[in-house]
Protein backbone atom coordinates (compact mmCIF):
# COMPACT_ATOMS: atom_id res chain seq x y z
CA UNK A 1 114.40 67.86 114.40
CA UNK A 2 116.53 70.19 116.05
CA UNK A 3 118.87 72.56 114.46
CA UNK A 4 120.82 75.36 114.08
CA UNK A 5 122.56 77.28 111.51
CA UNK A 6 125.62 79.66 112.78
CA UNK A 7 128.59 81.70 112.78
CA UNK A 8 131.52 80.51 115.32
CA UNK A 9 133.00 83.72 115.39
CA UNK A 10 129.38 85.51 115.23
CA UNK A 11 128.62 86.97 119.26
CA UNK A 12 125.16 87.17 118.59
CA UNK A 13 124.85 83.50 117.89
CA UNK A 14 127.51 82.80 120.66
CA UNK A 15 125.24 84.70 122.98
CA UNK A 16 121.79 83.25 121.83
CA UNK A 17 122.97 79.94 122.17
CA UNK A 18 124.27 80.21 125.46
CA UNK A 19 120.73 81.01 126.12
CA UNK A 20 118.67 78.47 125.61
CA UNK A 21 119.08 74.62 126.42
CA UNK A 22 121.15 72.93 123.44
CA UNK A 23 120.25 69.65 124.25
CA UNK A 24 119.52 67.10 121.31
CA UNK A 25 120.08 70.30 119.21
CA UNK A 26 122.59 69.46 115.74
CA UNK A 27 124.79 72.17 114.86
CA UNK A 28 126.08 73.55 111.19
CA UNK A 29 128.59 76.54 111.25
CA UNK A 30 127.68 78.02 107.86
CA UNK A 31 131.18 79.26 106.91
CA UNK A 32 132.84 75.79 107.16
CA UNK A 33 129.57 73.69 106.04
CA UNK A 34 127.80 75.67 103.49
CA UNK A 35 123.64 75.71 103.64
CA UNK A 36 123.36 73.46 100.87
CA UNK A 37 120.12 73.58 98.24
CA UNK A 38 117.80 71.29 100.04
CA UNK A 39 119.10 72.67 103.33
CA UNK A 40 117.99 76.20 101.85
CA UNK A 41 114.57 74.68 100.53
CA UNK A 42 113.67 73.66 103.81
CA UNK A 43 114.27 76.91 105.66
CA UNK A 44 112.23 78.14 102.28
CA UNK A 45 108.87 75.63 103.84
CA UNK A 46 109.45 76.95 107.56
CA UNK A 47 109.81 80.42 106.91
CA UNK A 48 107.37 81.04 104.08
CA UNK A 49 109.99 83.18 102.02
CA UNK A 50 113.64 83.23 101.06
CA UNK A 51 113.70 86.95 101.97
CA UNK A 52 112.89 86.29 105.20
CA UNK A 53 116.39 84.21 106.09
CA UNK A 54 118.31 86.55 103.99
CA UNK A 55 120.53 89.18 106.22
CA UNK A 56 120.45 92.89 104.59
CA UNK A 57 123.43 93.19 107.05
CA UNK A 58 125.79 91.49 105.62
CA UNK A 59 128.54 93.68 103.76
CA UNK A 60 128.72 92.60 101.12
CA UNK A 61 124.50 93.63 100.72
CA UNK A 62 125.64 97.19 99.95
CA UNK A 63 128.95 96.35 98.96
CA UNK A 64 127.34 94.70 95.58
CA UNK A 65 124.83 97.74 95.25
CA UNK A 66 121.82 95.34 96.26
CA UNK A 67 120.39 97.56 98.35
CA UNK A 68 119.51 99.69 95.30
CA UNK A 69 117.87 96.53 93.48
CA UNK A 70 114.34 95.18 93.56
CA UNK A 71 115.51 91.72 94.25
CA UNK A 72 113.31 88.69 93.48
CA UNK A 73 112.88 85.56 95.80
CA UNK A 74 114.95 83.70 93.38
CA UNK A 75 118.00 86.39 93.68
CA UNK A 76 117.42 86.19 97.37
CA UNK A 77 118.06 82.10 97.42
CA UNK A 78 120.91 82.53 94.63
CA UNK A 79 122.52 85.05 97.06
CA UNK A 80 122.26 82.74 99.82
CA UNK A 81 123.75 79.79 98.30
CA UNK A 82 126.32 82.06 96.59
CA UNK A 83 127.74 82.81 100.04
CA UNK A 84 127.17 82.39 103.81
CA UNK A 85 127.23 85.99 104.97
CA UNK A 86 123.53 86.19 103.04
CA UNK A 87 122.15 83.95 105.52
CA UNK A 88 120.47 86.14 108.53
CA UNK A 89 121.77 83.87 111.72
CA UNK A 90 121.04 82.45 113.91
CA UNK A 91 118.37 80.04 112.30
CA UNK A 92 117.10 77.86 115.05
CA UNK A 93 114.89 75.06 113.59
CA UNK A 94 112.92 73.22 116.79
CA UNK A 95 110.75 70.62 115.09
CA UNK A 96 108.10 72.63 112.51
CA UNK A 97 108.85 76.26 114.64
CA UNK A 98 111.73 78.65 113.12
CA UNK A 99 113.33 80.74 114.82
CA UNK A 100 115.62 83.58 112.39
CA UNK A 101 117.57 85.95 113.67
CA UNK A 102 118.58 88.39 116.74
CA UNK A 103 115.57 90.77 116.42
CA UNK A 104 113.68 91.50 120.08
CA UNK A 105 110.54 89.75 118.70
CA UNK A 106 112.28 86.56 117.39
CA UNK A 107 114.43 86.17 120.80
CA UNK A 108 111.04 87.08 122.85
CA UNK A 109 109.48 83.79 120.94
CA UNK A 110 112.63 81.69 121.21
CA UNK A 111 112.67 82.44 124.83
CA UNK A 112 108.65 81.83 125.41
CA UNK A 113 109.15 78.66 123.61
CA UNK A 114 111.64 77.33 126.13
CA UNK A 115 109.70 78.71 128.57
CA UNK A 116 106.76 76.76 127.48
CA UNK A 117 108.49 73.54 126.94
């Protein structure tokens, strides 16, 4: 399976996408499709934790006073399902590798993997 969760009017996706080959790849722009529960449990079994797809950049993360919580992994998958801009993005799903986010190290392996392939 090939996938990817993102933002239309997000630049960093735009710009990560226009990176690599899309080919065979199926898309799901989060604001207009919502991640939906078994979507979210699936990301859960790639990634290893629901904190690690959740984006502490979002606005509304200190607009809601979370960053001054100790939040569980269960807030962090409510919070995701509660609304899209809690979902870090890109998430590029290539078979059983994930790929989350715009950090140096995660665009470094999405690269080598294309590289590679």
């Amino acid at each position: 399976m090939k996938k990817i969760y993102y933002l239309k009017t997000c630049d960093t996706c735009k710009r990560i996408m226009k990176s690599i080959s899309l080919d065979g790849f199926e898309f799901q722009e989060i604001k207009t499709q919502p991640i939906s529960l078994t979507q979210l449990e699936e990301l859960f079994l790639l990634s290893g934790s629901y904190e690690s797809i959740f984006s502490r950049r979002a606005k509304k993360y200190s607009s809601m006073g979370l960053k001054d919580q100790e939040l569980s992994e269960t807030d962090y998958k409510q919070l995701i399902l509660s609304d899209y801009t809690f979902l870090k993005r890109p998430v590029i799903i290539i078979d059983q590798d994930i790929f989350i986010g715009s950090d140096k190290k995660t665009l470094q392996q999405l690269k080598d993997y294309f590289l590679v392939d």
